[in-house]
N, C-alpha and C. Protein backbone atom coordinates (compact mmCIF):
# COMPACT_ATOMS: atom_id res chain seq x y z
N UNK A 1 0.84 -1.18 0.00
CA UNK A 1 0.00 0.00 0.00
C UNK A 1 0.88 1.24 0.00
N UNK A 2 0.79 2.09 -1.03
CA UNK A 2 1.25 3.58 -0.97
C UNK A 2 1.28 4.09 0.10
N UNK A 3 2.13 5.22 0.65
CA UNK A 3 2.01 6.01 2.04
C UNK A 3 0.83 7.05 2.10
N UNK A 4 0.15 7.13 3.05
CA UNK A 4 -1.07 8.35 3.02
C UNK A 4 -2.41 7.70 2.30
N UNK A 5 -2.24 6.67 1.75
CA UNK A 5 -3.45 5.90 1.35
C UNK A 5 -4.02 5.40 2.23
N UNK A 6 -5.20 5.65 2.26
CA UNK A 6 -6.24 4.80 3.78
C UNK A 6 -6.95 3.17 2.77
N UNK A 7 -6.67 2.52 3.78
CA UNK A 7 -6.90 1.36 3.25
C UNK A 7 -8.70 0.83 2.79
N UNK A 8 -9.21 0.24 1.95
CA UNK A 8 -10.97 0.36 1.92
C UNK A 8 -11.03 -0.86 2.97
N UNK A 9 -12.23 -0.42 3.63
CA UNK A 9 -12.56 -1.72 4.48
C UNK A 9 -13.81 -2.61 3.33
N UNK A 10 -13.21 -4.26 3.50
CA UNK A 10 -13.99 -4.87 2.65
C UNK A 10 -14.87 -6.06 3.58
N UNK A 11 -15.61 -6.57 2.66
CA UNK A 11 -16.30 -7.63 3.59
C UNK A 11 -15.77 -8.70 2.21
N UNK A 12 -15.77 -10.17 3.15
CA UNK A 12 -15.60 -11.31 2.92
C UNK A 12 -16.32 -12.42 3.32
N UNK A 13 -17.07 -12.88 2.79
CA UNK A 13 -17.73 -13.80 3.76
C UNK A 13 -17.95 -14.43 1.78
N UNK A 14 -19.25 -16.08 3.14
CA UNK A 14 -19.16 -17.20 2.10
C UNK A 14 -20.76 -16.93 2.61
N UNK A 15 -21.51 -17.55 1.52
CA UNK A 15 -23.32 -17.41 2.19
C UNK A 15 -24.23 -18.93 1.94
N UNK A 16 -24.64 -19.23 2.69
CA UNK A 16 -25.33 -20.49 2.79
C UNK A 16 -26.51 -20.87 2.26
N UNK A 17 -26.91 -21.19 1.54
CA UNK A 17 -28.81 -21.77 1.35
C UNK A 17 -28.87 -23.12 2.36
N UNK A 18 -29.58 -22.56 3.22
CA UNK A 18 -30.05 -23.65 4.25
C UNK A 18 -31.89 -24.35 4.00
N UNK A 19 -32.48 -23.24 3.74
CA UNK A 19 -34.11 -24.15 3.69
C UNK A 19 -34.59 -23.02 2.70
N UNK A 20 -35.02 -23.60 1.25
CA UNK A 20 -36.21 -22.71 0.85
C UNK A 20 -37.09 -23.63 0.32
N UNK A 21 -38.25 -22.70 0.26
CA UNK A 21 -39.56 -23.26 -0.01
C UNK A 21 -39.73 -24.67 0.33
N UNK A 22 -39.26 -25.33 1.44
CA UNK A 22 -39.80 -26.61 2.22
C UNK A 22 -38.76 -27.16 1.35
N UNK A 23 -37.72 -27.18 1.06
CA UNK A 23 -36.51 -27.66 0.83
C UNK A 23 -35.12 -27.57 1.63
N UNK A 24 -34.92 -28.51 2.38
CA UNK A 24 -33.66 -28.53 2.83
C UNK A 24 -32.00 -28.71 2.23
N UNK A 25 -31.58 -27.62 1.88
CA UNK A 25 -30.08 -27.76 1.99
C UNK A 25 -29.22 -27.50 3.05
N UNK A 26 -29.40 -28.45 4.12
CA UNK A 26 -28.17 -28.29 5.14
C UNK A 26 -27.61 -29.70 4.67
N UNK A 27 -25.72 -29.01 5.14
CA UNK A 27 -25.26 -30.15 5.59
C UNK A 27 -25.03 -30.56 6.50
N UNK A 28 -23.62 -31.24 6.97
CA UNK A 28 -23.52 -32.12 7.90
C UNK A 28 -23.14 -31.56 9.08
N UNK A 29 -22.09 -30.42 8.52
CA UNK A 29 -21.91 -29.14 9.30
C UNK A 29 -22.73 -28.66 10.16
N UNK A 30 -23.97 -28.13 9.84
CA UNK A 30 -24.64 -27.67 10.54
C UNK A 30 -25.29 -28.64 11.94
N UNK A 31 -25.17 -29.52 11.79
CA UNK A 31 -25.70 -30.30 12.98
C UNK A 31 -24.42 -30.20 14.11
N UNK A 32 -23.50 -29.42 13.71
CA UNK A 32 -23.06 -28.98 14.95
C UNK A 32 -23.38 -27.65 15.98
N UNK A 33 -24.22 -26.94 15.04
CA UNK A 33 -25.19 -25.91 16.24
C UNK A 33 -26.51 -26.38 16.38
N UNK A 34 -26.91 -27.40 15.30
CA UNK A 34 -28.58 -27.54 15.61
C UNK A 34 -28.82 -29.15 14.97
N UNK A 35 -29.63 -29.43 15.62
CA UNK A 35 -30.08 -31.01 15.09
C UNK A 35 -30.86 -31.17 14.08
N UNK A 36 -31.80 -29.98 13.72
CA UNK A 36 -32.63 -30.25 12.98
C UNK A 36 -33.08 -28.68 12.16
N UNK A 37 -32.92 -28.01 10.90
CA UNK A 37 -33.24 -27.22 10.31
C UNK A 37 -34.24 -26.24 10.78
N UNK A 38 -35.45 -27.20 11.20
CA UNK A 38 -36.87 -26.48 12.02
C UNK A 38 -36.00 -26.23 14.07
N UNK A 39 -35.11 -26.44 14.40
CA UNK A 39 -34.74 -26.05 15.67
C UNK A 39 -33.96 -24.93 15.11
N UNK A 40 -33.79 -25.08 14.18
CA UNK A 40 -32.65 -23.81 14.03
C UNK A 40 -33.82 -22.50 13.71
N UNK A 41 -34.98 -22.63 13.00
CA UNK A 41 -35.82 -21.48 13.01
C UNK A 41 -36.30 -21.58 14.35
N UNK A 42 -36.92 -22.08 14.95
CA UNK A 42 -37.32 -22.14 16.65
C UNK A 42 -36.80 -20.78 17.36
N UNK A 43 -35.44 -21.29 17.21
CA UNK A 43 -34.34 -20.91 17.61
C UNK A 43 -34.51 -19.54 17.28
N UNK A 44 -33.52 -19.09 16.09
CA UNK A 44 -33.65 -17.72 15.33
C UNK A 44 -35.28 -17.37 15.98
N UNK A 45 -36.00 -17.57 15.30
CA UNK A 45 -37.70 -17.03 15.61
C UNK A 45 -37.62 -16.26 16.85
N UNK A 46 -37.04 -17.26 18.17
CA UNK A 46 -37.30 -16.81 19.09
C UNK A 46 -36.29 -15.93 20.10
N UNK A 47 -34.92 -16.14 19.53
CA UNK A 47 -34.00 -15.35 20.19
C UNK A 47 -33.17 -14.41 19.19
N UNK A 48 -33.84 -14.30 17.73
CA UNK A 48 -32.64 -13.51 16.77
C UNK A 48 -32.89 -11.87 16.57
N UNK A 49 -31.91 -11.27 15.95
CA UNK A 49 -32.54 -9.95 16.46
C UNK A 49 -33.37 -9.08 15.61
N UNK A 50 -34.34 -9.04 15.09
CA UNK A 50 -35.62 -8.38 13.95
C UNK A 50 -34.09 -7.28 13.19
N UNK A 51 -34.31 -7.31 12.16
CA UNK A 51 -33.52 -6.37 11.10
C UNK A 51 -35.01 -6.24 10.18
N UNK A 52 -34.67 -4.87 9.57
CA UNK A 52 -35.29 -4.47 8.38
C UNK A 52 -34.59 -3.62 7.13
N UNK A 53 -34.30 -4.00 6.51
CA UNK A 53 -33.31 -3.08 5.63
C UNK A 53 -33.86 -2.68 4.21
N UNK A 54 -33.90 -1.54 3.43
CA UNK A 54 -34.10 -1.39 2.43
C UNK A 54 -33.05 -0.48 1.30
N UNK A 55 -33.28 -1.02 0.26
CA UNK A 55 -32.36 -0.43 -0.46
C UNK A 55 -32.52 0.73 -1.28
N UNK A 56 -31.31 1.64 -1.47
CA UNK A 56 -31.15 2.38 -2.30
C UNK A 56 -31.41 2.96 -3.31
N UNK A 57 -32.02 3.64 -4.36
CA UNK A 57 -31.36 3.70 -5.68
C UNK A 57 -29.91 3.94 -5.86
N UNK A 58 -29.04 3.32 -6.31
CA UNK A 58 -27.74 2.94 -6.37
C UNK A 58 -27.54 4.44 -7.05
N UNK A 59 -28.12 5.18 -7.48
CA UNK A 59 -27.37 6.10 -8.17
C UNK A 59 -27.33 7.43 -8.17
N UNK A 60 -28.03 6.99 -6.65
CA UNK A 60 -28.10 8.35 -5.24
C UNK A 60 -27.26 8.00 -4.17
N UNK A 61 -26.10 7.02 -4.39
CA UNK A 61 -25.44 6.42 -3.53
C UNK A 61 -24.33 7.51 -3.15
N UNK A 62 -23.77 8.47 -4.02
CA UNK A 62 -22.93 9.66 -3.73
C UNK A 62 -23.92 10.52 -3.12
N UNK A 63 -24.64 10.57 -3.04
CA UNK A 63 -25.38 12.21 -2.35
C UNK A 63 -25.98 11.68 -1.24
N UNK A 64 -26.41 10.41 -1.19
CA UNK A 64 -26.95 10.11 0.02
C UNK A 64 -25.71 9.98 1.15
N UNK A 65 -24.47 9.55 0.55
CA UNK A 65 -23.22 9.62 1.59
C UNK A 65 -22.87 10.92 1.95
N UNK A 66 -23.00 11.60 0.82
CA UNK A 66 -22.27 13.07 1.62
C UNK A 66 -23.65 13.33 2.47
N UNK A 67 -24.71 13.42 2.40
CA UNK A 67 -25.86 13.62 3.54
C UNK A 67 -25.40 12.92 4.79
N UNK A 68 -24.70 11.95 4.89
CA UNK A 68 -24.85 11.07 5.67
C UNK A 68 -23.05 11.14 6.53
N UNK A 69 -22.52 12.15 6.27
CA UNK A 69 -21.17 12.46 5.73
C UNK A 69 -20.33 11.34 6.38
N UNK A 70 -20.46 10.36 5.25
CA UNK A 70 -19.81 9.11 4.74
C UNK A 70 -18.95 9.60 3.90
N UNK A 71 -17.44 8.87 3.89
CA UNK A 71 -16.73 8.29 3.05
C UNK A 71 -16.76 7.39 2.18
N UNK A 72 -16.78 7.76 0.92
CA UNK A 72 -16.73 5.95 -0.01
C UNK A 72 -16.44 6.75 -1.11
N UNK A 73 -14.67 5.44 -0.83
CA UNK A 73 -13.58 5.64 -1.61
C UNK A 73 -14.00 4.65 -2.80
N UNK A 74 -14.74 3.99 -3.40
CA UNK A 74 -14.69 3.14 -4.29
C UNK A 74 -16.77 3.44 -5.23
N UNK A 75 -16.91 2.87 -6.38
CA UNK A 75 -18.00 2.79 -6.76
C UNK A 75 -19.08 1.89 -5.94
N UNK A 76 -20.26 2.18 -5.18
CA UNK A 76 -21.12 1.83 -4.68
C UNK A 76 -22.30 1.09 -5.66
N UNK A 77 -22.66 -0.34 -5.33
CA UNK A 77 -23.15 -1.26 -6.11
C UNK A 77 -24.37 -1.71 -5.51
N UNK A 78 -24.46 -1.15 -4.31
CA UNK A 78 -25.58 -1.43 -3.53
C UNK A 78 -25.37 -0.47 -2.26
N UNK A 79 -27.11 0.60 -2.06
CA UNK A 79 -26.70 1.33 -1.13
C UNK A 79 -27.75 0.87 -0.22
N UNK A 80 -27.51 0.84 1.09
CA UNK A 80 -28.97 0.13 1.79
C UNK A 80 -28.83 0.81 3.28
N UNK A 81 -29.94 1.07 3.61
CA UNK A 81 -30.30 1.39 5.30
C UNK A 81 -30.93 0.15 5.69
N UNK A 82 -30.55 0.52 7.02
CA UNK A 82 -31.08 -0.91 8.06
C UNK A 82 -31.35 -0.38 9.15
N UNK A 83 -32.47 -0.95 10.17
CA UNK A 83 -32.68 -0.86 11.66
C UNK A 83 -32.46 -2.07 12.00
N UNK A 84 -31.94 -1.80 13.34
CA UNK A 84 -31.17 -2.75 14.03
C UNK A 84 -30.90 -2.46 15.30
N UNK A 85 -31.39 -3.52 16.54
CA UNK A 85 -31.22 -3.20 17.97
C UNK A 85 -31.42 -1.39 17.83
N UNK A 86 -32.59 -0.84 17.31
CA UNK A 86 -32.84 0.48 17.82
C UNK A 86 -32.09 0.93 17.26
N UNK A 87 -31.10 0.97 16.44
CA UNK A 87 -30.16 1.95 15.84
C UNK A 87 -30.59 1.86 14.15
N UNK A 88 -29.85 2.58 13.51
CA UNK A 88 -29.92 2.73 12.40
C UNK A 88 -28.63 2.92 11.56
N UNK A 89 -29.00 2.24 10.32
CA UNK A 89 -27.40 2.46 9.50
C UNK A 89 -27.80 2.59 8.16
N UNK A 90 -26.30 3.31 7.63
CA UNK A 90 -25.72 3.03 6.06
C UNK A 90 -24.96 2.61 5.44
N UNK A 91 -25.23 1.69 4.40
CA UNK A 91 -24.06 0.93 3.91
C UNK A 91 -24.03 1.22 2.22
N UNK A 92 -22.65 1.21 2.05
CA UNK A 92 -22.37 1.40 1.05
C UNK A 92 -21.39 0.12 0.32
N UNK A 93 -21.42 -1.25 -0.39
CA UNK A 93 -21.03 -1.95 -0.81
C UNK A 93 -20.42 -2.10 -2.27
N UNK A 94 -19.52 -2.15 -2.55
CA UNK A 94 -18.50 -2.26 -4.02
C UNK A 94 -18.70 -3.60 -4.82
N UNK A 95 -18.16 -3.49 -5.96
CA UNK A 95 -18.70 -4.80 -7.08
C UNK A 95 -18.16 -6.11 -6.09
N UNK A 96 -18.66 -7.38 -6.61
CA UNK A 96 -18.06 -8.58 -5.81
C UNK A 96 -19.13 -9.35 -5.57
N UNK A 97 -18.67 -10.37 -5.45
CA UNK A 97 -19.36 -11.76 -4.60
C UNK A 97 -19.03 -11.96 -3.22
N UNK A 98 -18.00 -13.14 -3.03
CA UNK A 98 -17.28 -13.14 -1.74
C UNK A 98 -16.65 -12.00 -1.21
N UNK A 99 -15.77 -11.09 -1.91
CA UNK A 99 -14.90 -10.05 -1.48
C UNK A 99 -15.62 -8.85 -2.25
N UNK A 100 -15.79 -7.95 -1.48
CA UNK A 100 -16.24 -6.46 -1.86
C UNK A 100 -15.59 -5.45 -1.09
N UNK A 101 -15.61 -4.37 -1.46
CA UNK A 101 -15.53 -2.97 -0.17
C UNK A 101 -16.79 -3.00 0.43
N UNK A 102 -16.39 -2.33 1.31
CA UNK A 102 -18.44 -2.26 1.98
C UNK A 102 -17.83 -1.01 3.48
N UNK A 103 -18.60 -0.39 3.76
CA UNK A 103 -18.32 0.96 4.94
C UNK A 103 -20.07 0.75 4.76
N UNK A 104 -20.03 1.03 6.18
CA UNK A 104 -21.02 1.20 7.22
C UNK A 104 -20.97 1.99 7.98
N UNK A 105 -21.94 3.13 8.23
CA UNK A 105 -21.80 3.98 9.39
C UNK A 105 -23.53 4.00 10.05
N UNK A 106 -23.27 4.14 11.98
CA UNK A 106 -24.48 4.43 12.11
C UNK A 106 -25.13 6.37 11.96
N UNK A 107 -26.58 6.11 11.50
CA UNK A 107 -26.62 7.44 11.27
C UNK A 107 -27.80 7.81 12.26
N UNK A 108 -28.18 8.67 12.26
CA UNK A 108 -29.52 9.06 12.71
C UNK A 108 -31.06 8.71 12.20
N UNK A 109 -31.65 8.81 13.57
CA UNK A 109 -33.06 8.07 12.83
C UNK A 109 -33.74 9.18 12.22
N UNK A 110 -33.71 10.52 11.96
CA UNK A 110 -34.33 11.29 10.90
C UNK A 110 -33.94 10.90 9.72
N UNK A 111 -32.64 10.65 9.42
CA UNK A 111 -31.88 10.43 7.98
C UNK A 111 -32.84 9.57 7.42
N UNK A 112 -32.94 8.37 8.73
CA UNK A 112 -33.19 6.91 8.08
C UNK A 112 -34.71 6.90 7.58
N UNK A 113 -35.37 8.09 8.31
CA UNK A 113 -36.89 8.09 8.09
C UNK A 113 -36.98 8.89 6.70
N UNK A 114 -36.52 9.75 6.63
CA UNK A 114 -36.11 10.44 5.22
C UNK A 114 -35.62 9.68 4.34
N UNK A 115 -35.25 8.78 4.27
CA UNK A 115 -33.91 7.60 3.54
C UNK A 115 -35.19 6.67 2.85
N UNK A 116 -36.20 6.15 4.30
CA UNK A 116 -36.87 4.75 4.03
C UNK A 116 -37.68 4.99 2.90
N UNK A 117 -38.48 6.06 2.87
CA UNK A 117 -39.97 5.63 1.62
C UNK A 117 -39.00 5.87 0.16
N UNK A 118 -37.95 5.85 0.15
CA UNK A 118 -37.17 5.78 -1.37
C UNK A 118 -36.68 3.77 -1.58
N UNK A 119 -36.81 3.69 -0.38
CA UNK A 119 -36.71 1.99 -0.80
C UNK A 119 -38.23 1.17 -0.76
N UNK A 120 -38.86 1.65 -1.03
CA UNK A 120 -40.52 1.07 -1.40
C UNK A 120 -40.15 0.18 -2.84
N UNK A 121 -40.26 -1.20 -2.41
CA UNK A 121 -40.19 -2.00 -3.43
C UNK A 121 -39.07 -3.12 -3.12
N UNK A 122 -38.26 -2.59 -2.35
CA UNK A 122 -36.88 -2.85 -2.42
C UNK A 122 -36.50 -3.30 -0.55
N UNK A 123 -37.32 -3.92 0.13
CA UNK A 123 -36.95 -4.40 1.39
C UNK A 123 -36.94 -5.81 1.68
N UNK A 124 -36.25 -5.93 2.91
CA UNK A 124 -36.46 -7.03 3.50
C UNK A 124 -36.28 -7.23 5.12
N UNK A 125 -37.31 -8.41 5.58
CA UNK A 125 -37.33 -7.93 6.98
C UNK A 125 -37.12 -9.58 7.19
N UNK A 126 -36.07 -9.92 8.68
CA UNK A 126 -35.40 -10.80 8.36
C UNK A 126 -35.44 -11.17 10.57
N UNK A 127 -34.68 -12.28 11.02
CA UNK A 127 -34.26 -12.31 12.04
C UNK A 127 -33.27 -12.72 12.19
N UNK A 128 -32.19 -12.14 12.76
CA UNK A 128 -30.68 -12.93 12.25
C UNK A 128 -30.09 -13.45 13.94
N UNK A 129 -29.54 -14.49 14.04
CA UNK A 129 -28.97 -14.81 15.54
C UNK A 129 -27.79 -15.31 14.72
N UNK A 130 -26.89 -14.76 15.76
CA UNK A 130 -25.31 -15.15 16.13
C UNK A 130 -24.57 -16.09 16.36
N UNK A 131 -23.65 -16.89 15.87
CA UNK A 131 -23.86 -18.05 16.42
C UNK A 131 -22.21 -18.68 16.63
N UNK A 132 -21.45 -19.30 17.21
CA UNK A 132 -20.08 -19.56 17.32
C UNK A 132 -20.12 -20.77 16.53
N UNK A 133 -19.24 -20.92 15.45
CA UNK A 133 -18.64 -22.36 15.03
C UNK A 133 -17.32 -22.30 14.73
N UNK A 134 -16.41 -23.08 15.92
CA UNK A 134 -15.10 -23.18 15.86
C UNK A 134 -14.92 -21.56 16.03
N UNK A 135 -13.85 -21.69 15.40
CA UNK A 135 -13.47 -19.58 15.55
C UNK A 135 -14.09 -18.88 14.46
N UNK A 136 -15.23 -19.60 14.20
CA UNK A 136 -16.22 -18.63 13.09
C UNK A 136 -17.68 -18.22 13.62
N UNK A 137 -18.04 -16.67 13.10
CA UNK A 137 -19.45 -16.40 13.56
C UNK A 137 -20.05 -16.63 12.47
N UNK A 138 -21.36 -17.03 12.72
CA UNK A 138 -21.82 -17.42 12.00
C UNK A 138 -23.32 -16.68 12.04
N UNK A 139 -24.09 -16.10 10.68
CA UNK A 139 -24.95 -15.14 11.01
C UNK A 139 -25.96 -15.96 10.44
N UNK A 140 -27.29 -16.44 10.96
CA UNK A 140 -28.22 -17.19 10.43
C UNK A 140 -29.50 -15.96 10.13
N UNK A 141 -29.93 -15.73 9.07
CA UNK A 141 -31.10 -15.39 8.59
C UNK A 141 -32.65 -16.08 8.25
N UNK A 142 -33.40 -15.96 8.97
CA UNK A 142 -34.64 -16.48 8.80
C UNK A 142 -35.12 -15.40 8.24
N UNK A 143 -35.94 -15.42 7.20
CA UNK A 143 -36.66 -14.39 6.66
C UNK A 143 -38.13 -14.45 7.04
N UNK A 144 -39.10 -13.50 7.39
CA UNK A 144 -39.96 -12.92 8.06
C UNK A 144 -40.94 -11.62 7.28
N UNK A 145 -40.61 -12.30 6.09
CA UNK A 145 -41.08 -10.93 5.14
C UNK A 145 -42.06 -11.87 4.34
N UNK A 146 -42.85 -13.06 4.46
CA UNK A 146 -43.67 -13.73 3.97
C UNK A 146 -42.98 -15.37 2.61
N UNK A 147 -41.47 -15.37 2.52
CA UNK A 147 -40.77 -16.27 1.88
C UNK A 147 -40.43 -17.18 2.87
N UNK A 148 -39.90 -18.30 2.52
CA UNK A 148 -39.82 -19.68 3.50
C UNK A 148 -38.24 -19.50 3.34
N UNK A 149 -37.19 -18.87 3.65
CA UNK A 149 -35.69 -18.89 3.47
C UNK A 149 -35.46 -18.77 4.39
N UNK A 150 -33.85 -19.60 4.87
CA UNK A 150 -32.87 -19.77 5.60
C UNK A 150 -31.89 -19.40 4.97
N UNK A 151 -30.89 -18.49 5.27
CA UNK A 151 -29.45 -18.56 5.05
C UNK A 151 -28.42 -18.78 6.11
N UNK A 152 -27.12 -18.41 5.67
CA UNK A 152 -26.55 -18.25 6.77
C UNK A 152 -25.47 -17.63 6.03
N UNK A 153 -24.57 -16.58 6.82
CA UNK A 153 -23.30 -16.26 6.22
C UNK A 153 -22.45 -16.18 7.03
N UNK A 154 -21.04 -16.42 6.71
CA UNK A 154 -19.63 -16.78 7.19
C UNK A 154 -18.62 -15.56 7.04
N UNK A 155 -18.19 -14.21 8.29
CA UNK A 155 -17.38 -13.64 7.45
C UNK A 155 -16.19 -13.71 7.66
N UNK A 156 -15.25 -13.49 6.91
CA UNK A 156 -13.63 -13.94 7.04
C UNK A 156 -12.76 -12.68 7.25
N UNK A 157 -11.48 -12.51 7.98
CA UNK A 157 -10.99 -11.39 7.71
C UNK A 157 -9.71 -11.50 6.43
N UNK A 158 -9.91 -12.52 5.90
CA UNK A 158 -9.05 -12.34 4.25
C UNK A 158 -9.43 -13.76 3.39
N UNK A 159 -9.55 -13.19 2.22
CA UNK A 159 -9.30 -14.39 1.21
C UNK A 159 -9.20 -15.74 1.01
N UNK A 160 -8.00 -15.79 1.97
CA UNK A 160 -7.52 -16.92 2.27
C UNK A 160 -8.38 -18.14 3.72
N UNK A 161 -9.11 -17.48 4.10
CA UNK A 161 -9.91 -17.96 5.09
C UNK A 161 -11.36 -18.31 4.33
N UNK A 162 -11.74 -18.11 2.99
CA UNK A 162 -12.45 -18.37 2.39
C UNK A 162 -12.76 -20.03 2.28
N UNK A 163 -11.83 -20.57 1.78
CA UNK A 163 -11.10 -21.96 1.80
C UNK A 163 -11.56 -22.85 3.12
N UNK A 164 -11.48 -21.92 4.27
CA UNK A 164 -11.59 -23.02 5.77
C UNK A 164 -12.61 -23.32 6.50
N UNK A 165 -13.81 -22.43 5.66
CA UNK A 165 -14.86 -22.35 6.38
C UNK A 165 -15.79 -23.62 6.04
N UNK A 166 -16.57 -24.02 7.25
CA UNK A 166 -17.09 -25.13 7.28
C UNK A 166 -18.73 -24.98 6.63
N UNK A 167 -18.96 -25.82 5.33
CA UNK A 167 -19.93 -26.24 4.74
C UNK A 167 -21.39 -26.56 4.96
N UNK A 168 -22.29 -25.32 5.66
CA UNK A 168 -23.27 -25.24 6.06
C UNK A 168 -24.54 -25.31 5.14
N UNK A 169 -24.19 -25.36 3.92
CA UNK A 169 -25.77 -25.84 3.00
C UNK A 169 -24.87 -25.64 1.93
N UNK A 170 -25.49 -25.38 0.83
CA UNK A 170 -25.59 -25.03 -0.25
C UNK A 170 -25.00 -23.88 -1.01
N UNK A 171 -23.43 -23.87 -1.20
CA UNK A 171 -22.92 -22.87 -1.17
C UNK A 171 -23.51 -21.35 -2.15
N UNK A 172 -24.12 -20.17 -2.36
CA UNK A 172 -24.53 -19.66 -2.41
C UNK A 172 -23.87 -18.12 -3.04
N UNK A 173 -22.56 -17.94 -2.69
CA UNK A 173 -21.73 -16.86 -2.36
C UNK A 173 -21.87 -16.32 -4.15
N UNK A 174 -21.98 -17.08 -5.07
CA UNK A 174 -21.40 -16.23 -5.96
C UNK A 174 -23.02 -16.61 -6.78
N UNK A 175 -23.94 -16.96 -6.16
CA UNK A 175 -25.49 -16.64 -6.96
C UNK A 175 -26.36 -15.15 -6.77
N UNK A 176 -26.08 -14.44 -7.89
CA UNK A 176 -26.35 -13.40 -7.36
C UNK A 176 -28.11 -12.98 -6.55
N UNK A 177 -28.81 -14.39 -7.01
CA UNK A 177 -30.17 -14.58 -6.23
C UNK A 177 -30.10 -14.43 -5.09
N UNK A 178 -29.36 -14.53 -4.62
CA UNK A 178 -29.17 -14.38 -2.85
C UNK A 178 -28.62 -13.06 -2.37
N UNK A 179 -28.15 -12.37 -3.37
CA UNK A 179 -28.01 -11.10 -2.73
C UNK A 179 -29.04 -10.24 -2.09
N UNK A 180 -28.97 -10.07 -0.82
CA UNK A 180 -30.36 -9.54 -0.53
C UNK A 180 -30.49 -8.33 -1.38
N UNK A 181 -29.90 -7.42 -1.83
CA UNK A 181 -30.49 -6.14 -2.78
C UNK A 181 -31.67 -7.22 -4.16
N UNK A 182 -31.08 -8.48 -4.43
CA UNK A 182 -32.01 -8.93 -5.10
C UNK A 182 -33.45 -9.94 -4.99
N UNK A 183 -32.79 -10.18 -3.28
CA UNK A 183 -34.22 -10.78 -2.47
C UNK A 183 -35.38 -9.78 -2.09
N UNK A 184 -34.62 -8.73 -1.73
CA UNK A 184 -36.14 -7.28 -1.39
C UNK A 184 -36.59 -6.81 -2.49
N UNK A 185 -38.02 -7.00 -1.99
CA UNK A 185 -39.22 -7.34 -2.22
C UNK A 185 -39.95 -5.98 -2.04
């Protein structure tokens, strides 16, 4: 890296198809946090934490950052607000599958109320719980927006940890169907 260059913060992760539409893709993996697909929604249902996020028009993604006075050093490919535990955020995500840029900041809940009726069309409301496997977190998504989906995603802090992560359904990472900007609804 050049001197005086600030480095982009990226996300990495791998993403799972665990259950849709009364179809199970778990594997074997997963029966090390849960025995059974339906304990694992139980579960989520009853202890995960409500998210709602909606997206952007991607091509208000510069003006909505300087409103928001965000940084984003790279082209924005998906811009999305979220509530979460009472707070509120913005994210700004770069081209990619597994590896992208992505900056997040929390903002204020006027922004976000001003922000939301521009993602009409474009949401999703979800319950996500936390979960330890080995030295990986693991983020399980039940969706709650009227679709029968399970995911789960894996994030890594490089590349190379892509490779180690343990095989929880149906690998997913590079279908762009699963991107939630293309699951909200």
């Amino acid at each position: 890296m050049k001197a005086g260059r600030i480095p982009i913060p990226k996300e990495i992760e791998k993403k799972f198809l665990i259950w849709e539409d009364g179809k199970d893709y778990s594997e074997k993996a997963l029966s090390f946090l849960y025995d059974t697909v339906a304990s694992l929604r139980i579960n989520v249902l009853a202890n995960g934490e409500p998210i709602r996020q909606g997206y952007l028009p991607v091509g208000n993604a510069r003006e909505i950052a300087e409103r928001a006075e965000m940084n984003v050093n790279f082209e924005p490919m998906d811009a999305r607000i979220r509530r979460k535990s009472g707070k509120y955020y913005l994210a700004m995500k770069g081209r990619g599958m597994t590896s992208r840029e992505e900056v997040e900041k929390q903002i204020p809940m006027e922004l976000f109320m001003d922000l939301w009726p521009l993602t009409e069309g474009r949401r999703v409301a979800k319950k996500r719980l936390e979960r330890k496997l080995g030295s990986h977190k693991v983020e399980f998504d039940v969706y709650i927006d009227g679709r029968d989906l399970i995911v789960a995603e894996i994030e890594v802090p490089s590349e190379e940890h892509l490779y180690r992560i343990p095989q929880l359904g149906r690998d997913v990472s590079k279908d762009p169907k699963y991107k939630n900007r293309n699951l909200a609804k």
